[in-house]
PDB file of N, CA and C in Angstrom:
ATOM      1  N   UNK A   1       0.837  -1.189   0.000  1.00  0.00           N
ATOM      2  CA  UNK A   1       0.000   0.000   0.000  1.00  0.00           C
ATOM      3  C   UNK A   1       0.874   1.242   0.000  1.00  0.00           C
ATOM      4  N   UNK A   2       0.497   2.200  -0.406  1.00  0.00           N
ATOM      5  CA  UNK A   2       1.148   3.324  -1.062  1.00  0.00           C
ATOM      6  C   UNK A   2       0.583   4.457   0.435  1.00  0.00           C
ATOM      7  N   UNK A   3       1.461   4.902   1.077  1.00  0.00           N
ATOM      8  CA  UNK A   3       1.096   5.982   1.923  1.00  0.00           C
ATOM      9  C   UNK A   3       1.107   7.243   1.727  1.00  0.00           C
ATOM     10  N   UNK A   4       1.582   7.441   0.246  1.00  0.00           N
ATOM     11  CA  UNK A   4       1.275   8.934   0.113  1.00  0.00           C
ATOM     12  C   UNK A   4      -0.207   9.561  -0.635  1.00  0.00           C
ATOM     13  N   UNK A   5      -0.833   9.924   0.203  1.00  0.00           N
ATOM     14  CA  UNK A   5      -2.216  10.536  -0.248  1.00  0.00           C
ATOM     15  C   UNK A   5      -2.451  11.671  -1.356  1.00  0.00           C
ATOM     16  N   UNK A   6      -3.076  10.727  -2.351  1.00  0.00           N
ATOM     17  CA  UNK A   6      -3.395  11.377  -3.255  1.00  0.00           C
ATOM     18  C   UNK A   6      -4.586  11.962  -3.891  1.00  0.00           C
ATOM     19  N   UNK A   7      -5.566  12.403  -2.638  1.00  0.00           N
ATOM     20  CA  UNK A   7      -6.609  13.153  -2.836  1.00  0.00           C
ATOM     21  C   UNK A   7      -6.704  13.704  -1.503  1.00  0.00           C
ATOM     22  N   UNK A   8      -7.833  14.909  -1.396  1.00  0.00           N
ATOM     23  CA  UNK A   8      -8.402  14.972   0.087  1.00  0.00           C
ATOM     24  C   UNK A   8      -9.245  14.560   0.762  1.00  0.00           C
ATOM     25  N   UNK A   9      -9.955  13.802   0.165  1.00  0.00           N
ATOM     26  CA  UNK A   9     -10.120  12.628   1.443  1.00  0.00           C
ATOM     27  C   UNK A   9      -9.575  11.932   1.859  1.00  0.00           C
ATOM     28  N   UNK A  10      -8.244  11.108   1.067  1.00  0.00           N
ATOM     29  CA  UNK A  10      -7.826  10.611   1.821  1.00  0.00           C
ATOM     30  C   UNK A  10      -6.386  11.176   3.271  1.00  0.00           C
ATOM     31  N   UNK A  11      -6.376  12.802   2.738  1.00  0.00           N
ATOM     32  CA  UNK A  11      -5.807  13.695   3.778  1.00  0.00           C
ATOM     33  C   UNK A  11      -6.651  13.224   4.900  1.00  0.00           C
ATOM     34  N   UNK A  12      -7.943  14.043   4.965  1.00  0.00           N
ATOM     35  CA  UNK A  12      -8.454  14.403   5.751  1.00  0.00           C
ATOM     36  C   UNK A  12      -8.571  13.181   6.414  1.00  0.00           C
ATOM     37  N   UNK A  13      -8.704  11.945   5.912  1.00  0.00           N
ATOM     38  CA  UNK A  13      -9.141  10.432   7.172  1.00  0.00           C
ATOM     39  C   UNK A  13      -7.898   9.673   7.564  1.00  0.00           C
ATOM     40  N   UNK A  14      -6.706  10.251   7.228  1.00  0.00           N
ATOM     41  CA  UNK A  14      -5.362   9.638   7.163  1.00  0.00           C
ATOM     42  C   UNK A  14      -4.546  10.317   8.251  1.00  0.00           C
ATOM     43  N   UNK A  15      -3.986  10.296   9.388  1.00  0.00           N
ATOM     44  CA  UNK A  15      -2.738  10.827   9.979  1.00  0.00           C
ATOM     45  C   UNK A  15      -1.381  10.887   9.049  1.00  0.00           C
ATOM     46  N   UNK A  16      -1.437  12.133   9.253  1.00  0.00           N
ATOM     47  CA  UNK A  16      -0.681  13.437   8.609  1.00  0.00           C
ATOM     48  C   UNK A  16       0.824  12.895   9.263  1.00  0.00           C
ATOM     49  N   UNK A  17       2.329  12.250   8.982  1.00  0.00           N
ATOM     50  CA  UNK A  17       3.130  11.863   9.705  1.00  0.00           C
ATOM     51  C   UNK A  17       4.178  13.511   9.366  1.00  0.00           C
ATOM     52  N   UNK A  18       4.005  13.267   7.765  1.00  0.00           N
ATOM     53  CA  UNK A  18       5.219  14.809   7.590  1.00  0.00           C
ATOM     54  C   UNK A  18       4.172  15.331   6.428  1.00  0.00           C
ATOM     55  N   UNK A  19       4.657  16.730   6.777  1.00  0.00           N
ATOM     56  CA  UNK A  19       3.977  17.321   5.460  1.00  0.00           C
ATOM     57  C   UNK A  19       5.618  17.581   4.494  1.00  0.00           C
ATOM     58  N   UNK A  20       5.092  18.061   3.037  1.00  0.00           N
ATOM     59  CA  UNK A  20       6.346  18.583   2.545  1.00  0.00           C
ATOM     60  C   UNK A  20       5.670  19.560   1.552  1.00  0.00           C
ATOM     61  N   UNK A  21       7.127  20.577   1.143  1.00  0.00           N
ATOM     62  CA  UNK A  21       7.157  21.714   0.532  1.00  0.00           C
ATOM     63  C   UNK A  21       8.009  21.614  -0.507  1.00  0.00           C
ATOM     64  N   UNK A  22       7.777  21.739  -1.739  1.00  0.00           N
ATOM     65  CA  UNK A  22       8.628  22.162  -2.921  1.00  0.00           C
ATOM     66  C   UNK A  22       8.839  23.270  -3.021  1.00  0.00           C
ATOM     67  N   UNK A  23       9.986  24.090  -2.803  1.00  0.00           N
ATOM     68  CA  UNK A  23      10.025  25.629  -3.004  1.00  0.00           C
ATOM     69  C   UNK A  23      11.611  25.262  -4.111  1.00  0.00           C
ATOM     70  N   UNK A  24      11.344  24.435  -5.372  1.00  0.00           N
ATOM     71  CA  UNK A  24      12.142  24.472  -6.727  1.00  0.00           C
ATOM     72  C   UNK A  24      13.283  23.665  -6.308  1.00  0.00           C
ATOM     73  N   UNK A  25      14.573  23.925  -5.776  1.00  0.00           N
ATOM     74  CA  UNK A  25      15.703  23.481  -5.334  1.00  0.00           C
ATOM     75  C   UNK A  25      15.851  23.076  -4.535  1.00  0.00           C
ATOM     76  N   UNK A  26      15.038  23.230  -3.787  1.00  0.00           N
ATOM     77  CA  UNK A  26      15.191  22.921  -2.122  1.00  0.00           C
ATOM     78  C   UNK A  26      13.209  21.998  -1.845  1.00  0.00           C
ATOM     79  N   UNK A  27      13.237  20.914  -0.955  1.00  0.00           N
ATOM     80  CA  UNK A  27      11.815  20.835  -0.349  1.00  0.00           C
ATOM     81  C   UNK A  27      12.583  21.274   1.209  1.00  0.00           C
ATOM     82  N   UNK A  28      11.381  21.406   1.949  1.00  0.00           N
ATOM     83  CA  UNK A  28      11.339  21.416   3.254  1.00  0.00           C
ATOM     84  C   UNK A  28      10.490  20.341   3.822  1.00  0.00           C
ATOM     85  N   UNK A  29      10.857  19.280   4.827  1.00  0.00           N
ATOM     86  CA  UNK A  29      10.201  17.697   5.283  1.00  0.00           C
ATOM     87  C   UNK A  29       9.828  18.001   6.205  1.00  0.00           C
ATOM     88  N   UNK A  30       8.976  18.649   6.887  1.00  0.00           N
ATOM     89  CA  UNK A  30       7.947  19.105   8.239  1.00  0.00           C
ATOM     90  C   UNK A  30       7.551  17.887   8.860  1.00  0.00           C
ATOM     91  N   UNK A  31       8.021  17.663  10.160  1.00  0.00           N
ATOM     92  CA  UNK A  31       7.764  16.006  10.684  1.00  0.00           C
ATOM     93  C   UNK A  31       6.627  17.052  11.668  1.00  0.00           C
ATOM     94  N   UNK A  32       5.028  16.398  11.562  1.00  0.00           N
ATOM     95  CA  UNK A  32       4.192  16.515  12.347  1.00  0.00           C
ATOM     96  C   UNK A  32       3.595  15.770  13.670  1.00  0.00           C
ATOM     97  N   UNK A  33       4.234  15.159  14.112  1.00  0.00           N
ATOM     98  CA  UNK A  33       4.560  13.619  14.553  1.00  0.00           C
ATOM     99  C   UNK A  33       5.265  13.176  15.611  1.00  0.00           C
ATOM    100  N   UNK A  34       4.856  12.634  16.974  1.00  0.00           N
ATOM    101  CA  UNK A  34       6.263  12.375  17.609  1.00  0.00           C
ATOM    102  C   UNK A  34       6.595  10.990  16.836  1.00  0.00           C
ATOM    103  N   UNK A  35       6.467  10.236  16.234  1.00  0.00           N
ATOM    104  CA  UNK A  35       6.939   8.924  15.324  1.00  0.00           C
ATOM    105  C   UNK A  35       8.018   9.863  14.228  1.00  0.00           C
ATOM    106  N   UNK A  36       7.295  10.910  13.702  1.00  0.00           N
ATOM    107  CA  UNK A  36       7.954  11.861  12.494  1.00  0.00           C
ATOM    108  C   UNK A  36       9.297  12.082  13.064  1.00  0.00           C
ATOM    109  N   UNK A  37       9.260  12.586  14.102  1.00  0.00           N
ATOM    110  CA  UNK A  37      10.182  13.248  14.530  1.00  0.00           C
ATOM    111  C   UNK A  37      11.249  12.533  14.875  1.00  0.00           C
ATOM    112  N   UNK A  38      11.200  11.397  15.514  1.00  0.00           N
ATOM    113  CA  UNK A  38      11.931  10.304  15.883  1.00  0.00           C
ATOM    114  C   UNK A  38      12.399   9.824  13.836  1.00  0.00           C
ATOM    115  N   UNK A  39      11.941   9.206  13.433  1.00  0.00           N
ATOM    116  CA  UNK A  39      12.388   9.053  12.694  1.00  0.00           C
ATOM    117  C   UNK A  39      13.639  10.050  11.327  1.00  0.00           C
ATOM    118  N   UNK A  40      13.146  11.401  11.365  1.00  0.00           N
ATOM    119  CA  UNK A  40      14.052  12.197  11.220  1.00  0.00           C
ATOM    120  C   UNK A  40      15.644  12.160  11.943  1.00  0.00           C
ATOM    121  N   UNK A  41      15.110  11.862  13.184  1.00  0.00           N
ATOM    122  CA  UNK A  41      16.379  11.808  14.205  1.00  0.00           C
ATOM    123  C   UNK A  41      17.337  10.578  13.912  1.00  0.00           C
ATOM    124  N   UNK A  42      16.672   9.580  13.723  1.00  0.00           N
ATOM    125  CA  UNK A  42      17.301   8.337  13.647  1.00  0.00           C
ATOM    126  C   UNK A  42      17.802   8.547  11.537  1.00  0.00           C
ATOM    127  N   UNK A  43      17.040   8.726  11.131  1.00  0.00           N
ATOM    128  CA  UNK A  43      17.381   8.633   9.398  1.00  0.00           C
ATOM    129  C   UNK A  43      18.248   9.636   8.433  1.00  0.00           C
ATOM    130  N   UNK A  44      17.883  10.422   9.249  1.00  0.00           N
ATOM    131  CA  UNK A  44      18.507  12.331   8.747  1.00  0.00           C
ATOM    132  C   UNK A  44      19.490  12.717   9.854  1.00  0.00           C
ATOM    133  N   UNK A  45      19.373  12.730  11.094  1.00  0.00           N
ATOM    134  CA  UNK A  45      19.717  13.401  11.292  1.00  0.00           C
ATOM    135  C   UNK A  45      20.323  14.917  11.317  1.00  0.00           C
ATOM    136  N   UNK A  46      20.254  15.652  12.691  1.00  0.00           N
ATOM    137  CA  UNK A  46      20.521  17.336  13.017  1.00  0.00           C
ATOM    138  C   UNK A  46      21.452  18.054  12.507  1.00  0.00           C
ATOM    139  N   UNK A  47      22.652  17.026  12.109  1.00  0.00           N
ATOM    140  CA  UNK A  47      24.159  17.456  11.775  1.00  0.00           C
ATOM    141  C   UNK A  47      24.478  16.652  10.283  1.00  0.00           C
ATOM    142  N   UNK A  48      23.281  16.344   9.743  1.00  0.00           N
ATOM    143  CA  UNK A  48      23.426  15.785   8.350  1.00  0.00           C
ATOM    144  C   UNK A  48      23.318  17.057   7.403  1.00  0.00           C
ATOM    145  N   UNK A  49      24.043  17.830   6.946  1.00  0.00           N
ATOM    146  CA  UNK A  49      24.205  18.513   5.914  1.00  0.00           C
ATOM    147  C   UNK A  49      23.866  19.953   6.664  1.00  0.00           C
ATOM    148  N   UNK A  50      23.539  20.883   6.073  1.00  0.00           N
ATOM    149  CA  UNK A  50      22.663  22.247   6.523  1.00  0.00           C
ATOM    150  C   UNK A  50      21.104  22.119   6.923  1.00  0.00           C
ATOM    151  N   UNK A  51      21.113  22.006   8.342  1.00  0.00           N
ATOM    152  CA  UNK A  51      19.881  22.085   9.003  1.00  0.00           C
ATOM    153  C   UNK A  51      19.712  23.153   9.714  1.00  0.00           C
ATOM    154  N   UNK A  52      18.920  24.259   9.058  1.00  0.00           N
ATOM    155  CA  UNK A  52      18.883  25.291  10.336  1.00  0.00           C
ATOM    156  C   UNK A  52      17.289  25.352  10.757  1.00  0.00           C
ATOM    157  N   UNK A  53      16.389  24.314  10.270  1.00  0.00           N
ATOM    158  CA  UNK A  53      15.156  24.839  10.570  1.00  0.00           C
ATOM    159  C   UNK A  53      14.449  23.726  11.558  1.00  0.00           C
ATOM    160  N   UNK A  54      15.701  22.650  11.851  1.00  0.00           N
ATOM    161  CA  UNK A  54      15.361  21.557  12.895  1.00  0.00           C
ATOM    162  C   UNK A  54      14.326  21.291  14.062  1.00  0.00           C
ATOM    163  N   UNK A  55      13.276  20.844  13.658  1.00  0.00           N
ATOM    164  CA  UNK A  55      13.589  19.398  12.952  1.00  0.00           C
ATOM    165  C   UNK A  55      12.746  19.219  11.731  1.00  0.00           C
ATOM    166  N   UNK A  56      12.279  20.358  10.956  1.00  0.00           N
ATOM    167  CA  UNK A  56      12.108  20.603  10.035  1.00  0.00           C
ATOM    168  C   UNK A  56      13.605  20.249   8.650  1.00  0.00           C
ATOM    169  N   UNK A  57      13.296  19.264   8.055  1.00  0.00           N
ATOM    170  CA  UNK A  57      14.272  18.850   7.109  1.00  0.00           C
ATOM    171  C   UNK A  57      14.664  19.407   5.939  1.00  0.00           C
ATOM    172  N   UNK A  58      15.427  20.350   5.780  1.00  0.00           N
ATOM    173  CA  UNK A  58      15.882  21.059   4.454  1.00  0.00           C
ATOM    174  C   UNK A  58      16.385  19.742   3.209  1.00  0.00           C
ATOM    175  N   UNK A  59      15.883  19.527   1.936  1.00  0.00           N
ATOM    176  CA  UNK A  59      16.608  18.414   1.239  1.00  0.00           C
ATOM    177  C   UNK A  59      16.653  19.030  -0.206  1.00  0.00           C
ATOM    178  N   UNK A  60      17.761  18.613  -0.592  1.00  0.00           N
ATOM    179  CA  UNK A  60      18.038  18.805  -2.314  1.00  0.00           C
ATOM    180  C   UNK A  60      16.582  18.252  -2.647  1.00  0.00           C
ATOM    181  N   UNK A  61      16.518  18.698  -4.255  1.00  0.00           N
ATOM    182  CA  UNK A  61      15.660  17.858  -4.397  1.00  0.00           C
ATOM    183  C   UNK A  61      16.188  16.454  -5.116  1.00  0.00           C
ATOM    184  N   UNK A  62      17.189  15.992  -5.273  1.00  0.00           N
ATOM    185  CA  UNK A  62      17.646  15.093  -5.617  1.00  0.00           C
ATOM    186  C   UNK A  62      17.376  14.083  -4.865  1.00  0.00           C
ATOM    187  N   UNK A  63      17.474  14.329  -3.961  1.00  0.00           N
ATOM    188  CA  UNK A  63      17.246  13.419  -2.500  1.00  0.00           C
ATOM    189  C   UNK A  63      15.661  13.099  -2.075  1.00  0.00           C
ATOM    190  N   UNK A  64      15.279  13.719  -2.027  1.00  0.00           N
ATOM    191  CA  UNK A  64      13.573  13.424  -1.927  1.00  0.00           C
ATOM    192  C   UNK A  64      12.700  12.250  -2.369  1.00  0.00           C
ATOM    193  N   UNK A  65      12.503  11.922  -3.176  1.00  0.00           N
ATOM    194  CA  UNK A  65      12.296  10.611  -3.728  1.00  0.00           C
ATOM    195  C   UNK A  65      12.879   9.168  -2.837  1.00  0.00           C
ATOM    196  N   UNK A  66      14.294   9.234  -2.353  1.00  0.00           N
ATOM    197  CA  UNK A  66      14.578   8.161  -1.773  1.00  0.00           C
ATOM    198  C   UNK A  66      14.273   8.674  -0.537  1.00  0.00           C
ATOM    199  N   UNK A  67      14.229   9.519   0.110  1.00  0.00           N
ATOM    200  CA  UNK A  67      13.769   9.891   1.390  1.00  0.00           C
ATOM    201  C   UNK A  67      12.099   9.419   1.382  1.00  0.00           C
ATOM    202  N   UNK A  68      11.590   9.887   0.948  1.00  0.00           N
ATOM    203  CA  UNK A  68       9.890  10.274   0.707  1.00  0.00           C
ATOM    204  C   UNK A  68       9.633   8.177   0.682  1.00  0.00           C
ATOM    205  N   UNK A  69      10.749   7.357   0.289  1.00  0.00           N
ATOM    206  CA  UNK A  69      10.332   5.976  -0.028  1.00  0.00           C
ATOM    207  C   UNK A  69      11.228   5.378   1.330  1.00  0.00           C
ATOM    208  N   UNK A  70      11.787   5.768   1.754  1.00  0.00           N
ATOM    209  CA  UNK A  70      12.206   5.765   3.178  1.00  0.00           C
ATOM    210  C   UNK A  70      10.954   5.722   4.273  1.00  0.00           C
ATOM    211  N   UNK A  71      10.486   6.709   3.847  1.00  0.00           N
ATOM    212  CA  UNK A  71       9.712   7.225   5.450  1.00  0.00           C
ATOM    213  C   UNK A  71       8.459   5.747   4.867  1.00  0.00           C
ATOM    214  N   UNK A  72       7.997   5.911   3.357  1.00  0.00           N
ATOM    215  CA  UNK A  72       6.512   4.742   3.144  1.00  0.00           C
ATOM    216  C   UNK A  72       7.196   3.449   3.543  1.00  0.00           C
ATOM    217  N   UNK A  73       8.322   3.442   3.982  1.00  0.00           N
ATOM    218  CA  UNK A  73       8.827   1.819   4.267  1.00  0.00           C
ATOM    219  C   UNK A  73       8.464   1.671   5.250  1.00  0.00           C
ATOM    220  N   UNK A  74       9.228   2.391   6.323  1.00  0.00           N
ATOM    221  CA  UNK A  74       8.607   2.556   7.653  1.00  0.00           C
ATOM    222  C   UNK A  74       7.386   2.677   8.000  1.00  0.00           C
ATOM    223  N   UNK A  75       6.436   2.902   6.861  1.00  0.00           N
ATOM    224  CA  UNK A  75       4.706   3.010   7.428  1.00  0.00           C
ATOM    225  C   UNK A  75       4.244   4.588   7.702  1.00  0.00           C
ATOM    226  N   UNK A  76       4.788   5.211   7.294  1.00  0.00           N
ATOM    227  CA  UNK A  76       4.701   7.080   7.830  1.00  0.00           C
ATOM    228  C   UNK A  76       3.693   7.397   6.585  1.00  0.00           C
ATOM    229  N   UNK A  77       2.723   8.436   7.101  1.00  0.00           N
ATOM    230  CA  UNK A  77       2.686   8.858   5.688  1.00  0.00           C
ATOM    231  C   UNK A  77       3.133  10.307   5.583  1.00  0.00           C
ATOM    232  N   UNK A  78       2.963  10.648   4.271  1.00  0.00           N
ATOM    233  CA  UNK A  78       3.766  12.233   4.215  1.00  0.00           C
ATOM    234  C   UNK A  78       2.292  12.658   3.044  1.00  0.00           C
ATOM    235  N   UNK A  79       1.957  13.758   3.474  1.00  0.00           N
ATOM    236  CA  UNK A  79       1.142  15.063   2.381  1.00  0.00           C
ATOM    237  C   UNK A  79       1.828  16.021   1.939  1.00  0.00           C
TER     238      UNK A  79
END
């Protein structure tokens, strides 16, 4: 099963684990979550690259995709 929601209903009846932001070059990975958050900690980590908005996740977008299939392994979902 696929945890990333792709309508709003299934937002609205689904726990929200991270939200994310495309702003072009950069997303931002918003863990909403104490599971979110823990898992950031353990996968990303604080001192993994330039984090200044912690524990909010700054990521290339290169990276996103294997992150974003990271977190659906673990069972998280992300909007």
């Amino acid at each position: 099963m696929n945890n990333f929601a792709t309508n709003p209903s299934e937002v609205s009846n689904t726990m929200i684990d991270f939200a994310i932001e495309n702003h072009g070059s950069i997303f931002l990975l918003k863990p909403c979550t104490k599971a979110a958050k823990a898992w950031v900690s353990e996968n990303i980590g604080q001192k993994n690259g330039y984090q200044p908005m912690w524990p909010t996740v700054v990521l290339e977008a290169r990276y996103v995709d294997n992150v974003l299939q990271g977190i659906a392994n673990d069972g998280l979902a992300v909007r």
